[in-house]
Protein backbone atom coordinates (compact mmCIF):
# COMPACT_ATOMS: atom_id res chain seq x y z
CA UNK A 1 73.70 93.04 129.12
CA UNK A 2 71.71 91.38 126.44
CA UNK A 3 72.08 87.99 125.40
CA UNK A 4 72.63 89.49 121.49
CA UNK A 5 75.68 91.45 123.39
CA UNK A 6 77.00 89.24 125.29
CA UNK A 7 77.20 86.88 122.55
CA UNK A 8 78.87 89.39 120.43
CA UNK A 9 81.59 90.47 123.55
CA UNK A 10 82.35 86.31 123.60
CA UNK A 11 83.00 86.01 119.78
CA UNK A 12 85.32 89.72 120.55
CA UNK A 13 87.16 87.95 123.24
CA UNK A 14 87.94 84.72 121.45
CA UNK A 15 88.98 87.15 118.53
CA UNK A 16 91.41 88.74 120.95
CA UNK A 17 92.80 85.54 121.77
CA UNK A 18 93.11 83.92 118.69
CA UNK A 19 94.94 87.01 117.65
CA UNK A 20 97.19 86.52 120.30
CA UNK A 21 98.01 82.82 119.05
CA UNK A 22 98.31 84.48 115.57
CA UNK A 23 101.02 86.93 116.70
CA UNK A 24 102.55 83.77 118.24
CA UNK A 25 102.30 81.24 115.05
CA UNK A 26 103.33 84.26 112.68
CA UNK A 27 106.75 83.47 113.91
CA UNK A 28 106.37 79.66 112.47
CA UNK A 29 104.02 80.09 109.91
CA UNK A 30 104.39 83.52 108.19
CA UNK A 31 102.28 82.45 104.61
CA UNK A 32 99.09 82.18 104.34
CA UNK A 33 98.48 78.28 102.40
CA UNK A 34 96.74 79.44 98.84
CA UNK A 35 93.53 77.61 98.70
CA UNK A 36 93.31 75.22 95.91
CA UNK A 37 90.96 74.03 93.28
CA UNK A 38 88.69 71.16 94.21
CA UNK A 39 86.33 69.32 91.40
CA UNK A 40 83.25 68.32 93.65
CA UNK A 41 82.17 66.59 90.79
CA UNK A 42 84.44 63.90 92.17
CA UNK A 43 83.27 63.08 95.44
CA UNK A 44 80.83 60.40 94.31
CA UNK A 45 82.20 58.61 91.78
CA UNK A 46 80.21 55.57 89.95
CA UNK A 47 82.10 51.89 90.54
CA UNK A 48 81.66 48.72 89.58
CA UNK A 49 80.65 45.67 91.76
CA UNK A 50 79.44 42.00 91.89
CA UNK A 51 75.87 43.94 91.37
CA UNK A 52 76.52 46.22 88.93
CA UNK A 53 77.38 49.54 88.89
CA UNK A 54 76.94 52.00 92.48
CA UNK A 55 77.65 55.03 93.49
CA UNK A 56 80.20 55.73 96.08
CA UNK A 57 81.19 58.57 98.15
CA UNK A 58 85.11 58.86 97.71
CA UNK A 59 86.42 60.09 100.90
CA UNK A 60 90.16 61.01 99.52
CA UNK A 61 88.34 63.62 98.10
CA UNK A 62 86.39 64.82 100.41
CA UNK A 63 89.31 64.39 103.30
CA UNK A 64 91.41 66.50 100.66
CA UNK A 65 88.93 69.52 100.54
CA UNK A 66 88.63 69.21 104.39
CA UNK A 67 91.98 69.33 104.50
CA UNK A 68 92.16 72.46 102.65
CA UNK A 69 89.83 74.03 104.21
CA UNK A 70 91.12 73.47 107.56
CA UNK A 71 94.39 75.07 106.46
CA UNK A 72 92.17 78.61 106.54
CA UNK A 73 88.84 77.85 108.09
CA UNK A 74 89.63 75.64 111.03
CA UNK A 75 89.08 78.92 113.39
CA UNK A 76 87.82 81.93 113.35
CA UNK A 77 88.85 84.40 111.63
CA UNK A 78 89.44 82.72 108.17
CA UNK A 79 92.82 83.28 106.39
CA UNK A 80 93.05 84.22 103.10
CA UNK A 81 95.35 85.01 100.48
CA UNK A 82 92.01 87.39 98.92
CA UNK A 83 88.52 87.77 98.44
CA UNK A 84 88.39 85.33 95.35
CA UNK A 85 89.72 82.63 97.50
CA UNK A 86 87.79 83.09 100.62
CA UNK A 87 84.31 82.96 97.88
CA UNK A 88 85.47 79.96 96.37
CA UNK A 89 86.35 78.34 99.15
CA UNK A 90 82.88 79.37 100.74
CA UNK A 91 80.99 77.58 97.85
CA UNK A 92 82.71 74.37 98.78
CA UNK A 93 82.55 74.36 101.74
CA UNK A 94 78.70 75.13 101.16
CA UNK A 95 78.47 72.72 98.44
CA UNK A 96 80.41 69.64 99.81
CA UNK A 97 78.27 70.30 103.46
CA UNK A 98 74.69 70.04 100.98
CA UNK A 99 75.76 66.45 99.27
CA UNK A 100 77.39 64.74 102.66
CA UNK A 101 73.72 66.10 104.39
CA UNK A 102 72.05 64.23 101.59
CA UNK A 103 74.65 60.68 101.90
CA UNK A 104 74.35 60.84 106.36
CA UNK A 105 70.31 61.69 106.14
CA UNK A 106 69.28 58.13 106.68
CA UNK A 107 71.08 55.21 107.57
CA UNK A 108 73.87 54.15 109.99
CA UNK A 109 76.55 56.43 109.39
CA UNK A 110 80.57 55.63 110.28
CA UNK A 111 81.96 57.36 113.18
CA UNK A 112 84.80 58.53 110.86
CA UNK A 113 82.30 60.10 108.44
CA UNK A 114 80.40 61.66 111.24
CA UNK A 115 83.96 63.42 112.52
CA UNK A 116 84.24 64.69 108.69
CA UNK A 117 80.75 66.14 108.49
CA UNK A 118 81.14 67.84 111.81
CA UNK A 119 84.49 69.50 111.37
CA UNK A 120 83.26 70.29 107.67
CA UNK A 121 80.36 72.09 108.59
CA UNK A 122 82.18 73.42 111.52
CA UNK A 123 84.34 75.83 109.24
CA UNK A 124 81.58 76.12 106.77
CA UNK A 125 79.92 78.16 109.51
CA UNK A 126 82.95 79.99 110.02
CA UNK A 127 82.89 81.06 106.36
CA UNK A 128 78.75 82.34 107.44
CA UNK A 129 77.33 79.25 105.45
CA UNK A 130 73.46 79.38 106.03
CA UNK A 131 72.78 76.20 108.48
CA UNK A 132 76.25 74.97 108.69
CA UNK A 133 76.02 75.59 112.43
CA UNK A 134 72.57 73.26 113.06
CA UNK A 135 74.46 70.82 110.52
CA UNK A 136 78.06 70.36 112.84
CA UNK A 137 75.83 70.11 115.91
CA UNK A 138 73.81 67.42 114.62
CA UNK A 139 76.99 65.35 113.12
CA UNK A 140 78.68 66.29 116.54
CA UNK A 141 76.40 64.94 118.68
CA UNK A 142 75.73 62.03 116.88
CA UNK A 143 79.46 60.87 116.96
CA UNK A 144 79.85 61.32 120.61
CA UNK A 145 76.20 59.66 121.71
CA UNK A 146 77.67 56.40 120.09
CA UNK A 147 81.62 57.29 121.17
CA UNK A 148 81.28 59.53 124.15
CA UNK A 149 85.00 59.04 124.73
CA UNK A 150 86.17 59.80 120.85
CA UNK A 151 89.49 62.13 121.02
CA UNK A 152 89.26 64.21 117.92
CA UNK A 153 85.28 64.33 118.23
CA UNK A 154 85.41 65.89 121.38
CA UNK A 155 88.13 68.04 121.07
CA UNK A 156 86.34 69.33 117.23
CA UNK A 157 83.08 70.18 119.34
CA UNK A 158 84.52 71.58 121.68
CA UNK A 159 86.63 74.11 119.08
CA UNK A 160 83.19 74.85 117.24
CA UNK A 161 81.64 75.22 120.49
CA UNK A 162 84.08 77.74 121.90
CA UNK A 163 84.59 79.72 118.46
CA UNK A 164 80.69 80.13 118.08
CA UNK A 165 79.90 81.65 121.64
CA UNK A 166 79.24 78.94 123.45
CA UNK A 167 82.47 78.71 125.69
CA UNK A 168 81.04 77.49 128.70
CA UNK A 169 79.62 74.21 126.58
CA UNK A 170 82.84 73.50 124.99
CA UNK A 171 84.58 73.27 128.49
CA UNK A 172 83.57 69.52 129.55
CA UNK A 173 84.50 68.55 125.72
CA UNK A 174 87.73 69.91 125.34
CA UNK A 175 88.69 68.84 129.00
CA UNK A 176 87.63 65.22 127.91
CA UNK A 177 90.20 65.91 124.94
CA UNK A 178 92.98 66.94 126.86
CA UNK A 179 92.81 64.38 128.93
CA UNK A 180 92.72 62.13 126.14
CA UNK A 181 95.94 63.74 125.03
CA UNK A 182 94.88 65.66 121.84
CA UNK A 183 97.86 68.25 121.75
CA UNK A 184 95.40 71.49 120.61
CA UNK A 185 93.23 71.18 123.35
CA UNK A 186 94.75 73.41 126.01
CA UNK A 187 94.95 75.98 124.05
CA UNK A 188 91.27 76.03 122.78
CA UNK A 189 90.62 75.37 126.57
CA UNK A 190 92.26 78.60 127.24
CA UNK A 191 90.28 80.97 125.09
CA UNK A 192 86.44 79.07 126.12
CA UNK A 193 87.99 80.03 129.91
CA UNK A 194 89.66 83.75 128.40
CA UNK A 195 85.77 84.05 126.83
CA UNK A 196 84.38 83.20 129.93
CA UNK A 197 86.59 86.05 131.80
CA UNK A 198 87.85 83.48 133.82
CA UNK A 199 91.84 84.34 133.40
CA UNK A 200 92.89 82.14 136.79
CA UNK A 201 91.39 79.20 134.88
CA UNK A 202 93.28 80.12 131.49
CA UNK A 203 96.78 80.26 133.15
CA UNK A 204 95.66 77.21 135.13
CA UNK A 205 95.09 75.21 132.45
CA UNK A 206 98.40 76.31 130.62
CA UNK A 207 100.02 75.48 133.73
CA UNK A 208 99.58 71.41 133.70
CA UNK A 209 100.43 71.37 130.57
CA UNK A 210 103.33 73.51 130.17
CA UNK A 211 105.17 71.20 133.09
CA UNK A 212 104.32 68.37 131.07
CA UNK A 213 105.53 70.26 127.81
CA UNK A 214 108.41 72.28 128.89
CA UNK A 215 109.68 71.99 124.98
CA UNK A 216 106.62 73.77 123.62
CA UNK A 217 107.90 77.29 123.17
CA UNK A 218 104.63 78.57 121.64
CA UNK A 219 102.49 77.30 125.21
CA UNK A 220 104.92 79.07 127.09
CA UNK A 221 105.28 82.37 124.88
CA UNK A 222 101.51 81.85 125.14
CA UNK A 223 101.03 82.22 128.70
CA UNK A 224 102.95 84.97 128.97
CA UNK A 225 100.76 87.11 126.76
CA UNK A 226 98.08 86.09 129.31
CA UNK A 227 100.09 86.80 132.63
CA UNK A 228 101.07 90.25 130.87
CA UNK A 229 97.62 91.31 130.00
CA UNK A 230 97.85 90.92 126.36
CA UNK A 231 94.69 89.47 126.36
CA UNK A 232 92.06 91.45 128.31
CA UNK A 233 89.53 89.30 128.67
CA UNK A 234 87.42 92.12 131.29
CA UNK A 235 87.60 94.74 127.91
């Protein structure tokens, strides 16, 4: 098989499996979130100090687009309301990733910051925004050389790792999350293993934590899809 093939079979599999989560969360979250509007112009505003005036980057700005975003770009495939929405939200996404590239180019940049930019560009390049990929590897990467043990960091890379076709590099990150406790993580480790055709690992890894979770009905409703063969990951 070719590597161009294989990749595309990976991104299939992960497809299948996050439609199988779908199916599951449709029972919780039946509407899709409309995307809002968001005036970039705001996310460096000009303030006043002891020196005069500055320009700052306001991040309840920028953590509210995120936030948006990740409400129908966190994985793929992107949810929508329509067309329109999925555009606009594509231009910021493309937009906001450009000025934060510009503000993180030089400098020492927060670890905080760093998270932002990676998760950012991490959906951007699930909306197919030219270099968003190169852009939430760099911020990625960054964050965990200075905070190799940094929850959310690890767990985010690991969920852009896995959704891009690259499942088997997103396994020591989001095992480093779960053990840190971030709740998502098993489940993200379960489709990098599903893309991997690895379905003994999948259920294992449901396993742990469905003991330690008996309460989470969507884990459990989860692994039976799996046991039953809802997921194919050998299609």
């Amino acid at each position: 098989m070719s590597r161009k093939k294989g990749a595309f079979m990976k991104r299939v599999v992960i497809q299948r499996a996050l439609a199988a989560i779908a199916l599951i969360g449709a029972l919780i979250a039946p509407e899709v979130w409309a995307y809002g509007q968001h005036d970039l112009t705001q996310v460096v505003r000009t303030v006043e100090g002891p020196q005069g005036r500055k320009r700052q980057l306001d991040m309840g700005v920028v953590n509210a687009i995120i936030g948006d975003l990740a409400r129908h770009a966190h994985t793929y495939p992107t949810q929508f309301k329509d067309d329109k929405e999925r555009q606009r939200a594509t231009q910021d996404a493309g937009n906001l990733s450009g000025m934060l590239n510009i503000l993180t180019s030089s400098g020492s940049v927060q670890p905080e910051l760093l998270l932002s930019v990676g998760r950012l560009n991490a959906m951007a390049h699930n909306l197919d925004v030219s270099g968003a990929a190169q852009r939430a590897d760099a911020a990625f990467q960054q964050l965990l050389m200075n905070q190799p043990e940094h929850p959310q960091g690890n767990y985010e890379y690991g969920l852009f790792l896995a959704s891009s076709s690259r499942p088997k590099a997103a396994i020591p990150y989001l095992e480093k999350a779960m053990t840190q406790g971030v709740d998502a993580a098993p489940y993200t480790l379960d489709l990098a293993y599903l893309a991997l055709n690895d379905k003994r690992k999948a259920l294992e890894s449901f396993h742990g934590y469905t003991k330690k979770h008996p309460e989470d009905g969507i884990a459990q409703r989860l692994t039976k899809t799996i046991r039953e063969g809802y997921v194919d990951s050998h299609r």
